[in-house]
Structure formats: C-alpha cells, structure tokens
C-alpha atoms as a PDB file:
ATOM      1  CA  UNK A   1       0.000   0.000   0.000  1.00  0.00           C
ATOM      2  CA  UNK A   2       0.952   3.692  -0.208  1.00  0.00           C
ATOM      3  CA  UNK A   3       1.813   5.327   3.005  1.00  0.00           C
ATOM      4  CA  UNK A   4      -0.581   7.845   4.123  1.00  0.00           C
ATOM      5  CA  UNK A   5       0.220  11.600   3.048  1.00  0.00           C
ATOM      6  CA  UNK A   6      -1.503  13.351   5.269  1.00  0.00           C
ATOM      7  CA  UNK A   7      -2.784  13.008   8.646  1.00  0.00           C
ATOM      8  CA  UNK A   8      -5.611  14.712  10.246  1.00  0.00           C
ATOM      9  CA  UNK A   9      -5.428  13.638  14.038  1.00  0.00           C
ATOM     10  CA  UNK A  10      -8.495  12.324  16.110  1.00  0.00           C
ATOM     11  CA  UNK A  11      -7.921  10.490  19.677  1.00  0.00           C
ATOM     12  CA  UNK A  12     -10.230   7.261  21.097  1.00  0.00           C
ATOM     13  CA  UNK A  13      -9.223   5.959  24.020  1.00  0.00           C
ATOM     14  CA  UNK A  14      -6.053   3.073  24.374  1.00  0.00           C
ATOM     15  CA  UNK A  15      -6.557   0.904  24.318  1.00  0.00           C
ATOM     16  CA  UNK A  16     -10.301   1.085  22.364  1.00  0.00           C
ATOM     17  CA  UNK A  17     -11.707  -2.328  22.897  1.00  0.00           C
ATOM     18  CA  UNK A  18     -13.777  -2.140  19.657  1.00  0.00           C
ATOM     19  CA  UNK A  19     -13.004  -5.650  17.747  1.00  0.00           C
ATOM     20  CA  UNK A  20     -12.571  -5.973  13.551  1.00  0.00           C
ATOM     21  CA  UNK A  21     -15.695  -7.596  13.411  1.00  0.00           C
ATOM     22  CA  UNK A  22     -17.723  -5.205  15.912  1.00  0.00           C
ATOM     23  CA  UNK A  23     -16.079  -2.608  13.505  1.00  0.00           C
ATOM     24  CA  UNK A  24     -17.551  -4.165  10.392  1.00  0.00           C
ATOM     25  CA  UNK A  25     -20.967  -4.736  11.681  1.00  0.00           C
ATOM     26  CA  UNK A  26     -20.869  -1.169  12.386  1.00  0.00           C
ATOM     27  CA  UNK A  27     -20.056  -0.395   8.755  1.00  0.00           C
ATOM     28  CA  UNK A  28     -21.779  -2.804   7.029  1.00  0.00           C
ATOM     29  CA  UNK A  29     -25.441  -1.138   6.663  1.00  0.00           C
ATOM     30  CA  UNK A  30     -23.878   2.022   5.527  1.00  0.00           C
ATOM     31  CA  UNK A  31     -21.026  -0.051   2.877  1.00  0.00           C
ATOM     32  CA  UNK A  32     -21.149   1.680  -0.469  1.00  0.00           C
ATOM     33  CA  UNK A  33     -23.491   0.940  -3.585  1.00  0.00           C
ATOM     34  CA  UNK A  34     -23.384   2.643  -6.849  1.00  0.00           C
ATOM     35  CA  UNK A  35     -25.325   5.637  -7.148  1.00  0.00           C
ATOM     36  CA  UNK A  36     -28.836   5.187  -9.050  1.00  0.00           C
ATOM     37  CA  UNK A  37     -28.818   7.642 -12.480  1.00  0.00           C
ATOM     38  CA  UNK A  38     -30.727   9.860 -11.172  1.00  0.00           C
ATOM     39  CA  UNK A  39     -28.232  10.701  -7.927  1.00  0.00           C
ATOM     40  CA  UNK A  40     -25.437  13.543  -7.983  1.00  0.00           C
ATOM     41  CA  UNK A  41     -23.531  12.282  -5.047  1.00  0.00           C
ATOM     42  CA  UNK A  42     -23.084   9.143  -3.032  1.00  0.00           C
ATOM     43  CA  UNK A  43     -21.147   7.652  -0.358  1.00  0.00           C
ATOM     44  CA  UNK A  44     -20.032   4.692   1.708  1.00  0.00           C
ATOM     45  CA  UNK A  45     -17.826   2.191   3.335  1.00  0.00           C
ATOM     46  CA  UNK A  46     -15.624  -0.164   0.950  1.00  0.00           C
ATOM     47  CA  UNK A  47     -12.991  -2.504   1.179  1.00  0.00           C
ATOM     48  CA  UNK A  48      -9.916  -1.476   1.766  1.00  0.00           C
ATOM     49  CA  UNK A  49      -8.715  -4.361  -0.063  1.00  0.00           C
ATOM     50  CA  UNK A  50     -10.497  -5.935  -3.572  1.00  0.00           C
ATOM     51  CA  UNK A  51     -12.676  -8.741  -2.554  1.00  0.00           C
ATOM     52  CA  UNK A  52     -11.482  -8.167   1.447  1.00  0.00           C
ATOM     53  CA  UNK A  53     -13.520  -6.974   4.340  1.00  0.00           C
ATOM     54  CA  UNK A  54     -14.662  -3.452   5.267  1.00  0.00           C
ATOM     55  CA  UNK A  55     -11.951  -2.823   7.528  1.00  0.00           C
ATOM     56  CA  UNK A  56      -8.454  -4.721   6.867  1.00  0.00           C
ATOM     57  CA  UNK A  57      -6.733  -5.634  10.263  1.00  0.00           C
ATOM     58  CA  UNK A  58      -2.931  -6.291  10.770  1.00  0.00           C
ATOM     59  CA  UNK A  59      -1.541  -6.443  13.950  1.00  0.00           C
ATOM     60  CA  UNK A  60      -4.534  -4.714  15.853  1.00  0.00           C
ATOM     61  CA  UNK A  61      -3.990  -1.496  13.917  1.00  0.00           C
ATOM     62  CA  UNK A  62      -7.321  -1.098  11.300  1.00  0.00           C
ATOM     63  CA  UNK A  63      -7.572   0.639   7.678  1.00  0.00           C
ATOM     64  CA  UNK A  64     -10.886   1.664   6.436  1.00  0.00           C
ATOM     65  CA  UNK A  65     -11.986   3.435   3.921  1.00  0.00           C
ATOM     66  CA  UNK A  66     -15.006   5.907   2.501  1.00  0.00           C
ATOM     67  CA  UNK A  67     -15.634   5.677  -1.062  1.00  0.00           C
ATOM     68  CA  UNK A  68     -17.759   8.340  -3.091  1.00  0.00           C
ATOM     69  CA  UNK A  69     -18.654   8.762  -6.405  1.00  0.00           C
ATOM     70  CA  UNK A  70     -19.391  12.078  -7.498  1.00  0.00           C
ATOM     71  CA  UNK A  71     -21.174  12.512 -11.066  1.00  0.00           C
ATOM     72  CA  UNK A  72     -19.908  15.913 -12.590  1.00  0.00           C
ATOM     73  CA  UNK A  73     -22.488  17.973 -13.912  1.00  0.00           C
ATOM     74  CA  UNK A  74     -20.909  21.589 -14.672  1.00  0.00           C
ATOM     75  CA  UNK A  75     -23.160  24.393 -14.287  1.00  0.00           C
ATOM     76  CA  UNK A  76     -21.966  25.905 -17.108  1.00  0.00           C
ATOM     77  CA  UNK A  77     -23.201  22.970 -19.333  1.00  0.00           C
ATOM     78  CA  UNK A  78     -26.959  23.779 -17.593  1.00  0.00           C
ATOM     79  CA  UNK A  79     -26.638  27.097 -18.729  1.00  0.00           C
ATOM     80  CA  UNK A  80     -25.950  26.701 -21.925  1.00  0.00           C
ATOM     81  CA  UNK A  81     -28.435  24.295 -22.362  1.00  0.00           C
ATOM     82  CA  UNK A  82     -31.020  26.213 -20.752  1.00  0.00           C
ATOM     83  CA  UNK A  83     -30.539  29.626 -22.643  1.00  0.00           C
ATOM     84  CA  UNK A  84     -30.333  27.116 -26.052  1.00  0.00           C
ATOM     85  CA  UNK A  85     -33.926  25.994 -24.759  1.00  0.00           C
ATOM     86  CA  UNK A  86     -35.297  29.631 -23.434  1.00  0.00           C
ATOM     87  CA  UNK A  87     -34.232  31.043 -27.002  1.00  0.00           C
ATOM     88  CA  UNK A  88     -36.812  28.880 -29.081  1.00  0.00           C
ATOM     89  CA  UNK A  89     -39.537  29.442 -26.077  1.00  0.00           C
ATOM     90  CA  UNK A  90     -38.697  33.040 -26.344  1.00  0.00           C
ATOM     91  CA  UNK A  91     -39.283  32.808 -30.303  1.00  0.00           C
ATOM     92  CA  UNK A  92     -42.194  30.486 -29.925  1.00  0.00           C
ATOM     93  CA  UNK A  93     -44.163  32.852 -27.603  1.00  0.00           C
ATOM     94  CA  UNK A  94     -42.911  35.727 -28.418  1.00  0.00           C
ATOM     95  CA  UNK A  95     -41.430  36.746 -24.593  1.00  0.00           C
ATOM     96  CA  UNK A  96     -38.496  35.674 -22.710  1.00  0.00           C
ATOM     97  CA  UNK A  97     -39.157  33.109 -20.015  1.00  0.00           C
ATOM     98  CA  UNK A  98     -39.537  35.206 -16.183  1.00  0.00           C
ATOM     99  CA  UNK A  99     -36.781  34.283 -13.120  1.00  0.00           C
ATOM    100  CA  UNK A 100     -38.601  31.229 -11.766  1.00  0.00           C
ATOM    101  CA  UNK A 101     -39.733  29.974 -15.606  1.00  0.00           C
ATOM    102  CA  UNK A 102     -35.889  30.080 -15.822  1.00  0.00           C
ATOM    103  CA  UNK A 103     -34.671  28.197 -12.706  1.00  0.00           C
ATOM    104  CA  UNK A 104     -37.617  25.895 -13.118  1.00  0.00           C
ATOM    105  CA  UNK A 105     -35.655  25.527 -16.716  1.00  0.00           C
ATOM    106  CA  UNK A 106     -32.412  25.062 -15.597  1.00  0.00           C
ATOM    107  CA  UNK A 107     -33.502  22.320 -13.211  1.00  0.00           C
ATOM    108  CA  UNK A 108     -35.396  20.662 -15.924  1.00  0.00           C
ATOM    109  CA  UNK A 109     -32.108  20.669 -18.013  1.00  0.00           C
ATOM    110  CA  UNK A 110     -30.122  19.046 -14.703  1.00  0.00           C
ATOM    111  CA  UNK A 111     -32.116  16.312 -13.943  1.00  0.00           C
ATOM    112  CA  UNK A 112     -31.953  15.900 -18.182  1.00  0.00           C
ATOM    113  CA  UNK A 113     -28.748  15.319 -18.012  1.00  0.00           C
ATOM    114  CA  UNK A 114     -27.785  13.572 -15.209  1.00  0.00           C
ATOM    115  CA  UNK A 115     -27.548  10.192 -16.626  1.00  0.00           C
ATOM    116  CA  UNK A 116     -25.018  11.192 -18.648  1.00  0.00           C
ATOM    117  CA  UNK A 117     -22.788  12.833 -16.472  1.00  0.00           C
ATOM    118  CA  UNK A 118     -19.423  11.513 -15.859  1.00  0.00           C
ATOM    119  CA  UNK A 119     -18.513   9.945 -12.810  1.00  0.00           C
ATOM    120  CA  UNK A 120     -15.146  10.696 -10.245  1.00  0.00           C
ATOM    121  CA  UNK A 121     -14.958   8.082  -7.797  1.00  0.00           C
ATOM    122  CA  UNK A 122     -12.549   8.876  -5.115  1.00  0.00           C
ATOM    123  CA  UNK A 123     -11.748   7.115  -1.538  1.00  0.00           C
ATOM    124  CA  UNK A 124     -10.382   8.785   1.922  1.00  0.00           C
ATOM    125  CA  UNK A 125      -8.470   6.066   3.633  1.00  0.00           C
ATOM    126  CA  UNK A 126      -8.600   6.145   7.758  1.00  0.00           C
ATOM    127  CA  UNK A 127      -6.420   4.396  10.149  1.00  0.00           C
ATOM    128  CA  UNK A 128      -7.507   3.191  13.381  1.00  0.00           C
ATOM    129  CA  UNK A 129      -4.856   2.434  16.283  1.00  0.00           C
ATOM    130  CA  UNK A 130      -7.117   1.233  19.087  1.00  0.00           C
ATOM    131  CA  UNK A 131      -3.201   0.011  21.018  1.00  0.00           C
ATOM    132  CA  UNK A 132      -2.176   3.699  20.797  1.00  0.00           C
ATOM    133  CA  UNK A 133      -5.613   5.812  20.214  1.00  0.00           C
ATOM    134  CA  UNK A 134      -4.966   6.949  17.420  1.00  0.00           C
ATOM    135  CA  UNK A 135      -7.209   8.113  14.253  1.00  0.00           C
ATOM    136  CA  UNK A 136      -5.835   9.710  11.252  1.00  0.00           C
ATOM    137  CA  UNK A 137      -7.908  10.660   8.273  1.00  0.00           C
ATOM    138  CA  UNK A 138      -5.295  10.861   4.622  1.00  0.00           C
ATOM    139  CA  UNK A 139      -6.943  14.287   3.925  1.00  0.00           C
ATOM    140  CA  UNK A 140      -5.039  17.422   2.735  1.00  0.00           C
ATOM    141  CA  UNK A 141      -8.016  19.889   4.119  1.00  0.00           C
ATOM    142  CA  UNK A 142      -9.471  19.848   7.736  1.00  0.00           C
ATOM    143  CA  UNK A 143     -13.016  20.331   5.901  1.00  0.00           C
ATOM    144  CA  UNK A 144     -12.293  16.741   3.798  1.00  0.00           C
ATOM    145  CA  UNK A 145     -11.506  15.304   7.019  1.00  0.00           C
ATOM    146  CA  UNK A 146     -14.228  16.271   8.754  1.00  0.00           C
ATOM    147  CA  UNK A 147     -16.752  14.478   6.347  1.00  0.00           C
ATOM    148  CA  UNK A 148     -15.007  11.331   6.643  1.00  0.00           C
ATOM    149  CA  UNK A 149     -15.659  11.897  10.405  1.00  0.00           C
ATOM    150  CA  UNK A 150     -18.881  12.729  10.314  1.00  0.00           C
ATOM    151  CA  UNK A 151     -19.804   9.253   8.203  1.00  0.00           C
ATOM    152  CA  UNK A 152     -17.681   7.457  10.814  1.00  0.00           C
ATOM    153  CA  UNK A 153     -19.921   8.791  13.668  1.00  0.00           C
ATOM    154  CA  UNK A 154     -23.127   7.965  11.960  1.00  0.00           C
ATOM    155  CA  UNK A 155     -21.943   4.435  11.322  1.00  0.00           C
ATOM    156  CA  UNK A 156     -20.533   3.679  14.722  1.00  0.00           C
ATOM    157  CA  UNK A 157     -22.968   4.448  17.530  1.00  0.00           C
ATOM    158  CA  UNK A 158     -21.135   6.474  20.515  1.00  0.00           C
ATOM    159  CA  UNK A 159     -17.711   5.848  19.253  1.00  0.00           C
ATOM    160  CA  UNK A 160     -15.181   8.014  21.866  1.00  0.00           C
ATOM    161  CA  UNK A 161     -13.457  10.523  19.453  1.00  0.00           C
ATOM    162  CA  UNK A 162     -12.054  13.772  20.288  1.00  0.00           C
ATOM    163  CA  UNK A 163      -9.730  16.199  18.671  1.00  0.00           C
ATOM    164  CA  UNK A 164      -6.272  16.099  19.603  1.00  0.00           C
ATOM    165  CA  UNK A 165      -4.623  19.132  21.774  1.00  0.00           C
ATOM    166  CA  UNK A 166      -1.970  19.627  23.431  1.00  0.00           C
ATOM    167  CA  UNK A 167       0.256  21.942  25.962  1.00  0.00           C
ATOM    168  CA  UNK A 168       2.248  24.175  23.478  1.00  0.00           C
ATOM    169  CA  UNK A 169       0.606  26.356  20.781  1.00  0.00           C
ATOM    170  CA  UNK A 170       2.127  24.528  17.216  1.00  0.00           C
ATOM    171  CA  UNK A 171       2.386  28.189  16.133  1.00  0.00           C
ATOM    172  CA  UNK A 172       4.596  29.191  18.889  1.00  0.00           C
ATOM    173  CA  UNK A 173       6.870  25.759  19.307  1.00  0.00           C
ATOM    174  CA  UNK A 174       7.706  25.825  15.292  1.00  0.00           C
ATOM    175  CA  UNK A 175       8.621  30.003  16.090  1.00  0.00           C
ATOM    176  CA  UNK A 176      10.405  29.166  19.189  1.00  0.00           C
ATOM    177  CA  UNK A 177      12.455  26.203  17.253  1.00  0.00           C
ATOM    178  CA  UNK A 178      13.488  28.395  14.266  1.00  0.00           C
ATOM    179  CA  UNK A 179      14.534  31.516  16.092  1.00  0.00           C
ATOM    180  CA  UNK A 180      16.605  29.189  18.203  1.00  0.00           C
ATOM    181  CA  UNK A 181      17.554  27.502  15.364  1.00  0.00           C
ATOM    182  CA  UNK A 182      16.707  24.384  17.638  1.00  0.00           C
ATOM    183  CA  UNK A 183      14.840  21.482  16.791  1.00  0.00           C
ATOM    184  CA  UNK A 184      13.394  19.273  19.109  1.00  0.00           C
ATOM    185  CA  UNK A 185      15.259  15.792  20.378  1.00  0.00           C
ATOM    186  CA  UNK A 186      14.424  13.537  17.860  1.00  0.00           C
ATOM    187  CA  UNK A 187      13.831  15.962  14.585  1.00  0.00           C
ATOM    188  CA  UNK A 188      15.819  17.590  12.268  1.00  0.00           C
ATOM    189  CA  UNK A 189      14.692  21.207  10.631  1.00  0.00           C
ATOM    190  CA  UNK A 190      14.208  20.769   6.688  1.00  0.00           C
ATOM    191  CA  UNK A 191      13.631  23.769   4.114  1.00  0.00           C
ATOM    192  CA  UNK A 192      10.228  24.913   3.821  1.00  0.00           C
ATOM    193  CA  UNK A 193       8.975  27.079   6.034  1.00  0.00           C
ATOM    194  CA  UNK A 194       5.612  29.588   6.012  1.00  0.00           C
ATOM    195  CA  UNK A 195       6.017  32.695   8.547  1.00  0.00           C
ATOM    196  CA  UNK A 196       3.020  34.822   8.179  1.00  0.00           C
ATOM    197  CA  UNK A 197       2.896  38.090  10.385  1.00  0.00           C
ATOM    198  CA  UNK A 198      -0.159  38.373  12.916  1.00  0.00           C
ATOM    199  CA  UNK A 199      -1.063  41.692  11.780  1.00  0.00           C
ATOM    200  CA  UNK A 200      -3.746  43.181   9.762  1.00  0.00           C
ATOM    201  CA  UNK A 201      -2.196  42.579   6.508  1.00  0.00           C
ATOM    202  CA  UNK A 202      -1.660  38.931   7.320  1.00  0.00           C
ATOM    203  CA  UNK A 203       1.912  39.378   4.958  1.00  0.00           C
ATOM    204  CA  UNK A 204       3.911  36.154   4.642  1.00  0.00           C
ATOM    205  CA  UNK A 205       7.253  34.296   3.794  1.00  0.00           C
ATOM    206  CA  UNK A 206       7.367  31.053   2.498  1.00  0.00           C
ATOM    207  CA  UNK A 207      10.594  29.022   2.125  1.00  0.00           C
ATOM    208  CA  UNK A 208      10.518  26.152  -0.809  1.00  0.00           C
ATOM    209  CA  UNK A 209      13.468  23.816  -0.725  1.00  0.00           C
ATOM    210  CA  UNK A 210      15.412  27.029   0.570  1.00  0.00           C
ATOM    211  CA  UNK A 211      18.421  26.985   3.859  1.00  0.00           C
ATOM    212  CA  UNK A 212      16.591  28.531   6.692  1.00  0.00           C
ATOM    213  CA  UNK A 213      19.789  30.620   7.660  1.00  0.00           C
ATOM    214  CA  UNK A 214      19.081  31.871  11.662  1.00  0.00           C
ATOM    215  CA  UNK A 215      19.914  35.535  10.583  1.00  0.00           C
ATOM    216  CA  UNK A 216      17.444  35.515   8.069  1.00  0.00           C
ATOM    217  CA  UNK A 217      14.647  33.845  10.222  1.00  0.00           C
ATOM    218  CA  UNK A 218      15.358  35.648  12.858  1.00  0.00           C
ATOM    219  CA  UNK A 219      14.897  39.300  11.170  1.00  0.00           C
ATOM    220  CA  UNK A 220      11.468  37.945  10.309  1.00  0.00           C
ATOM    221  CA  UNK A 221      10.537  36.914  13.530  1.00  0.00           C
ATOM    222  CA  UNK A 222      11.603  40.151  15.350  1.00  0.00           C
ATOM    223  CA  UNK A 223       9.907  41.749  12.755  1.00  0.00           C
ATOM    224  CA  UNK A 224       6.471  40.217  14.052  1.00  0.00           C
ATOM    225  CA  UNK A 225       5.569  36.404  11.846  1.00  0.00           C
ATOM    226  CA  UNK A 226       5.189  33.319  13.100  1.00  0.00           C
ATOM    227  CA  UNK A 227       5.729  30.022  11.996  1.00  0.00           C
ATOM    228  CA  UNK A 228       2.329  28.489  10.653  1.00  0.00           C
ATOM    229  CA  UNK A 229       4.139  25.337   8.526  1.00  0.00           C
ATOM    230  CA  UNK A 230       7.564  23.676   8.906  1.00  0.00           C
ATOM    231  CA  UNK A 231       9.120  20.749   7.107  1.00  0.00           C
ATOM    232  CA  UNK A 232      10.757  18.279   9.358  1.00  0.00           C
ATOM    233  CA  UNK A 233      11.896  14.970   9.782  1.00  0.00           C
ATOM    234  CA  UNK A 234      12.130  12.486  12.075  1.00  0.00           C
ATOM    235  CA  UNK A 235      14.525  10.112  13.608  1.00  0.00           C
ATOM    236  CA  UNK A 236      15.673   9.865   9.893  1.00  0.00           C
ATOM    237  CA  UNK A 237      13.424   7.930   9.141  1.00  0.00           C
ATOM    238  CA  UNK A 238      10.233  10.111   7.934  1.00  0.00           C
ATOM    239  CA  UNK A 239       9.895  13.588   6.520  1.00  0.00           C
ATOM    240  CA  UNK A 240       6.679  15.707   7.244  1.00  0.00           C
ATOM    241  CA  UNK A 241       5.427  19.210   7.478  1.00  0.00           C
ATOM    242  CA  UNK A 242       3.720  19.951  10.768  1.00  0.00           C
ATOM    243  CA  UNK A 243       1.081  22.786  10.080  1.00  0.00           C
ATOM    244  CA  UNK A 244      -0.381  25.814  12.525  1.00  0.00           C
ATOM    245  CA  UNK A 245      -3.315  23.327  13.090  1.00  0.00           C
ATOM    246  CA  UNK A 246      -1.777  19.742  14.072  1.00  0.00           C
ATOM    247  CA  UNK A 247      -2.419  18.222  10.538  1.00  0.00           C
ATOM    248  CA  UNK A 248       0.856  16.499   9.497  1.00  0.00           C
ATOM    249  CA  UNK A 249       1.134  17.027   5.751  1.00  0.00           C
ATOM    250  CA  UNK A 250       3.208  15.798   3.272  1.00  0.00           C
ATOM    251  CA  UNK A 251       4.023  12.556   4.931  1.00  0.00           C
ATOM    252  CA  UNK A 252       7.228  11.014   2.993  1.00  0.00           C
ATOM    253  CA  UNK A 253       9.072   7.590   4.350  1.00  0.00           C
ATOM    254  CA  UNK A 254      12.635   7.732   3.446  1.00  0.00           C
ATOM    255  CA  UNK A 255      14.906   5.497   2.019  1.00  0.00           C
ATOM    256  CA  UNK A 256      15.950   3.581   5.224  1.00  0.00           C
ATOM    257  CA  UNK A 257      12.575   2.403   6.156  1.00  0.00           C
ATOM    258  CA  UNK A 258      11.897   0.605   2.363  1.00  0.00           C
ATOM    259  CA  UNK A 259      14.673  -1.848   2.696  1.00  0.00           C
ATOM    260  CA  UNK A 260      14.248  -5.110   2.977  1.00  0.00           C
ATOM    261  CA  UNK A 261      10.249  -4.288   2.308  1.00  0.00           C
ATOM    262  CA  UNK A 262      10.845  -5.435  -2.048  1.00  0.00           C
ATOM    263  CA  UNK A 263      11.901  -9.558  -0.369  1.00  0.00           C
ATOM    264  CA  UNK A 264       7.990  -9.917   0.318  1.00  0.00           C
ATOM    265  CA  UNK A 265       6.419 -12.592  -2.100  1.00  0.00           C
ATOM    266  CA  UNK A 266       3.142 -11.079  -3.020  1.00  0.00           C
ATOM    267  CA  UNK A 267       0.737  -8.226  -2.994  1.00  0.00           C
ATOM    268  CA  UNK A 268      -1.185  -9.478   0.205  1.00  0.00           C
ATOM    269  CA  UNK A 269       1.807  -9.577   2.272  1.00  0.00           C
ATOM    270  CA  UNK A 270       3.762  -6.510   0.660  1.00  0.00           C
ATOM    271  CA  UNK A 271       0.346  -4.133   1.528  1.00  0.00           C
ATOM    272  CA  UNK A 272       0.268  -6.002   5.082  1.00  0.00           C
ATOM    273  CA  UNK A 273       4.202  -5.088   5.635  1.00  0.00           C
ATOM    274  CA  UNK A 274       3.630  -1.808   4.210  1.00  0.00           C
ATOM    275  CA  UNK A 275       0.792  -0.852   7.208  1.00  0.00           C
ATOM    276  CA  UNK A 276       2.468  -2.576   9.549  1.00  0.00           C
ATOM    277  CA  UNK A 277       5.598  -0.717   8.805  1.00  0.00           C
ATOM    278  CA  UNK A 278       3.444   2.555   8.563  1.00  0.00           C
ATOM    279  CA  UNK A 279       1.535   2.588  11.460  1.00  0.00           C
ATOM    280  CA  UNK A 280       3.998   0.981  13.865  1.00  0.00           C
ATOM    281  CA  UNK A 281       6.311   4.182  13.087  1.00  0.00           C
ATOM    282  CA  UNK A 282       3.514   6.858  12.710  1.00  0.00           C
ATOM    283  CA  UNK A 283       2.899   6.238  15.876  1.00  0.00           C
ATOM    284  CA  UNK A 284       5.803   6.379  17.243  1.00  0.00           C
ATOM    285  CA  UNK A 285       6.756   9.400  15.397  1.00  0.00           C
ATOM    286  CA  UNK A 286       3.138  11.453  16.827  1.00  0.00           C
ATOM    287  CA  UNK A 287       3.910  10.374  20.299  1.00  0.00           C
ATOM    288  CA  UNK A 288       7.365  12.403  19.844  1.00  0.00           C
ATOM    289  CA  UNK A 289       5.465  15.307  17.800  1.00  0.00           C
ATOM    290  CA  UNK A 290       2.777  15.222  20.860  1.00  0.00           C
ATOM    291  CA  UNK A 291       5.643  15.190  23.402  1.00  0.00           C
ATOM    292  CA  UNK A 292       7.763  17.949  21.279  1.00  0.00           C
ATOM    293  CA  UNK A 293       4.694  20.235  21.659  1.00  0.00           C
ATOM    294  CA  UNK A 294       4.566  20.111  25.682  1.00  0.00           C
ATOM    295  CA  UNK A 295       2.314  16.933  25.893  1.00  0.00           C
ATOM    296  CA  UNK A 296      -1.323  16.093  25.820  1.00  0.00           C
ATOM    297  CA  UNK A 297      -3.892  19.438  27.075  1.00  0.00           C
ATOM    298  CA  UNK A 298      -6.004  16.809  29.566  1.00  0.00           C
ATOM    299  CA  UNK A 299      -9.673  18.012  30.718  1.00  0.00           C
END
C-alpha cells in the first residue's frame, strides 16, 4: 500500500476495545453501492482491499476506507443548455421566459442530463490504532476530514473521538524552534517554512526547498511572523510538514525504512508489511510530535 500523506489527528481511548468484526458490523449497513442515475452524489464504506472486508486488520492497527462517487455535472453545461432551450420558447411565444420559468428551466435541463454525467470516484483512507488511540484521516483539508468523520460517527454508535490538543501552541513551538535555530530531540529542521505576520495585513514568507539561515529567520521573527508550517523529519526515518493546526502534511518515508520491504512474495503480504511498517512508526513518530509540543492538554 501507499503510506498515508496526510494526517488529520483524532484520539479514542487506548486501548479502544472495539473488535474488527464489531467494527464491520458497524459499517456494514452504511457499505457503499453505486449511485442510481438519477443521484449527484453518493457515499459509503468499501474494502480497503479488492474482494477483502470493510476494515483490513494487521496487527490490531485497522484501515478503512469511505468511497464516493461524485457525477460531474458543470453548471456551465446547464446554462448553456437552458438559454439554447429559453431562445426557441422566447421565439415560440414571443417573450423571454420570467426568473422562476428560468430556474424551473435550468432544473429541468439538470435532472436531463444527469444520466449522462461523468462519474469521479474517489476514496479517503482512515487508520484506526485502538493500542495507541490513534485516528488519522489521509486528507489534505481539515473540511475533507471532517466528512469522513462525520460518516464514521453515523456508522458507529457512541464511538469516543475527540480532537487532539496539546500543551504548546504549534504556532509558537515551530517560532520558538526556528529563532533558536533548535529542533526538538528527535527531529531535524528541513527547508520549507511559512512565517506569516499576525497583523492586519496577514503578509507572509514562504521558504521552498530554501536553507533557513538563523539571521534571516530571525529578522522575520523580530519583525512580528510566526511560523504556521515547517518541514521536518524524524529520527531519519520520515519527513513531514507539521502545520499551525496539528495536521501532518506531506508525509514522505525515506529510504531507510523501504529496505528489505521489495523480499515480500506477493501483494497481500507486501500491503500487510507496508501498514504494519506505517503505522507501527507513525505512531511512534506522533507520540514524539505530541511530546515535542509540551504533551497532551487533559480536561
């Protein structure tokens, strides 16, 4: 499997004593089916795996995954369509259709052509670390995230999920470390960076594959911005960017963690090594990010 590139962070409790099976029942009545021709949008669980179950277990750490299809039906296309159509009524009755004759039109012309629309299928994976209480969505946006949540909640009655916070302000540790020019035990500073000053004017600075020189940074920082975005890595074994809101982005394992991962003998147990590989480091690696940022903010 592919690692995960981003990470939006949840908590459940650890150890969550919520089995792969109770997990699947959960899922089951709300398990994806194809969208009927006449739907724009629909959504559900599917196997993480072709022909596997709804959630894939290895080594009590569980991938699941919500699958959409999303038929694309520009409203450009309605527009044009509809003003073709409003031109011969116009010419036929010898006025121009009113407001509501018109958006009565242009849904007409929608539901039309529907059918045909083409359809974008697209999956957000989500791991589940009920040993560590962990869950991480593979969104870029907070907002994608959030959706995948919100079908997870409906699905599983009561499940215990909570944001994650903690002690130290990400905004002020990723300041602190870069005007020290400091990184915390375990990480090593890359070279991207976002400052953005707090001001009205909301001005910022961002670094792409550029040396953070102290001098430099430090100017900036004097001068008022704070770090929102920094690219690190850890232990040397994974690079990330940690952003002003806890999402890890960018997610990259490095060379040292793929060896020995091409010996395994099919797909089954290559995607199984893969997540085992992943998640038994992610987690690792948060628990240092979590500790790096003053701990867990309890009650």
């Amino acid at each position: 499997m592919t690692w995960f590139k981003n990470l939006q962070l949840y908590r459940i409790p650890a150890p969550w004593n919520f089995t792969q099976q109770q997990l699947i029942d959960a899922l089951r009545p709300h398990a994806f089916t194809p969208p009927t021709s006449s739907e724009l949008l629909r959504q559900g669980w599917s196997a993480p795996r072709p022909d596997g179950d709804l959630v894939h277990a290895v080594n009590r750490q569980y991938l699941v995954q919500l699958h959409t299809e999303k038929k694309l039906l520009p409203a450009a296309v309605i527009n044009q369509v509809a003003r073709a159509r409003a031109a011969k009524m116009e010419e036929a009755q010898g006025f121009a259709p009113g407001k509501k004759a018109m958006k009565e039109l242009k849904e007409r012309v929608a539901d039309e052509l529907l059918p045909r629309a083409f359809p974008v299928q697209s999956v957000q994976r989500v791991w589940i670390d009920p040993v560590n209480g962990w869950l991480a969505v593979d969104a870029a946006s907070a907002a994608r995230a959030d959706a995948v949540i919100k079908a997870l909640l409906k699905a599983v009655d009561r499940m215990p999920l909570e944001s994650l916070r903690v002690q130290r302000s990400p905004v002020g540790a990723m300041t602190a470390w870069l005007h020290e020019d400091d990184a915390p035990a375990g990480f090593t500073i890359d070279m991207d960076a976002t400052l953005r000053a707090t001001g009205e004017n909301r001005a910022q600075i961002a670094y792409k594959r550029h040396t953070l020189e102290p001098d430099d940074i430090g100017r900036h920082i004097n001068a008022g911005k704070q770090c929102t975005r920094l690219a690190m890595t850890w232990d040397s074994k994974i690079s990330f960017t940690l952003d002003e809101s806890l999402a890890i982005k960018s997610v990259r394992p490095l060379d040292v963690l793929q060896d020995g991962q091409s010996s395994m003998r099919n797909d089954d147990e290559r995607f199984d090594g893969d997540f085992m590989l992943m998640t038994g480091e992610l987690a690792k690696m948060l628990g240092d990010v979590v500790a790096a940022l003053g701990g867990e903010a309890r009650g």
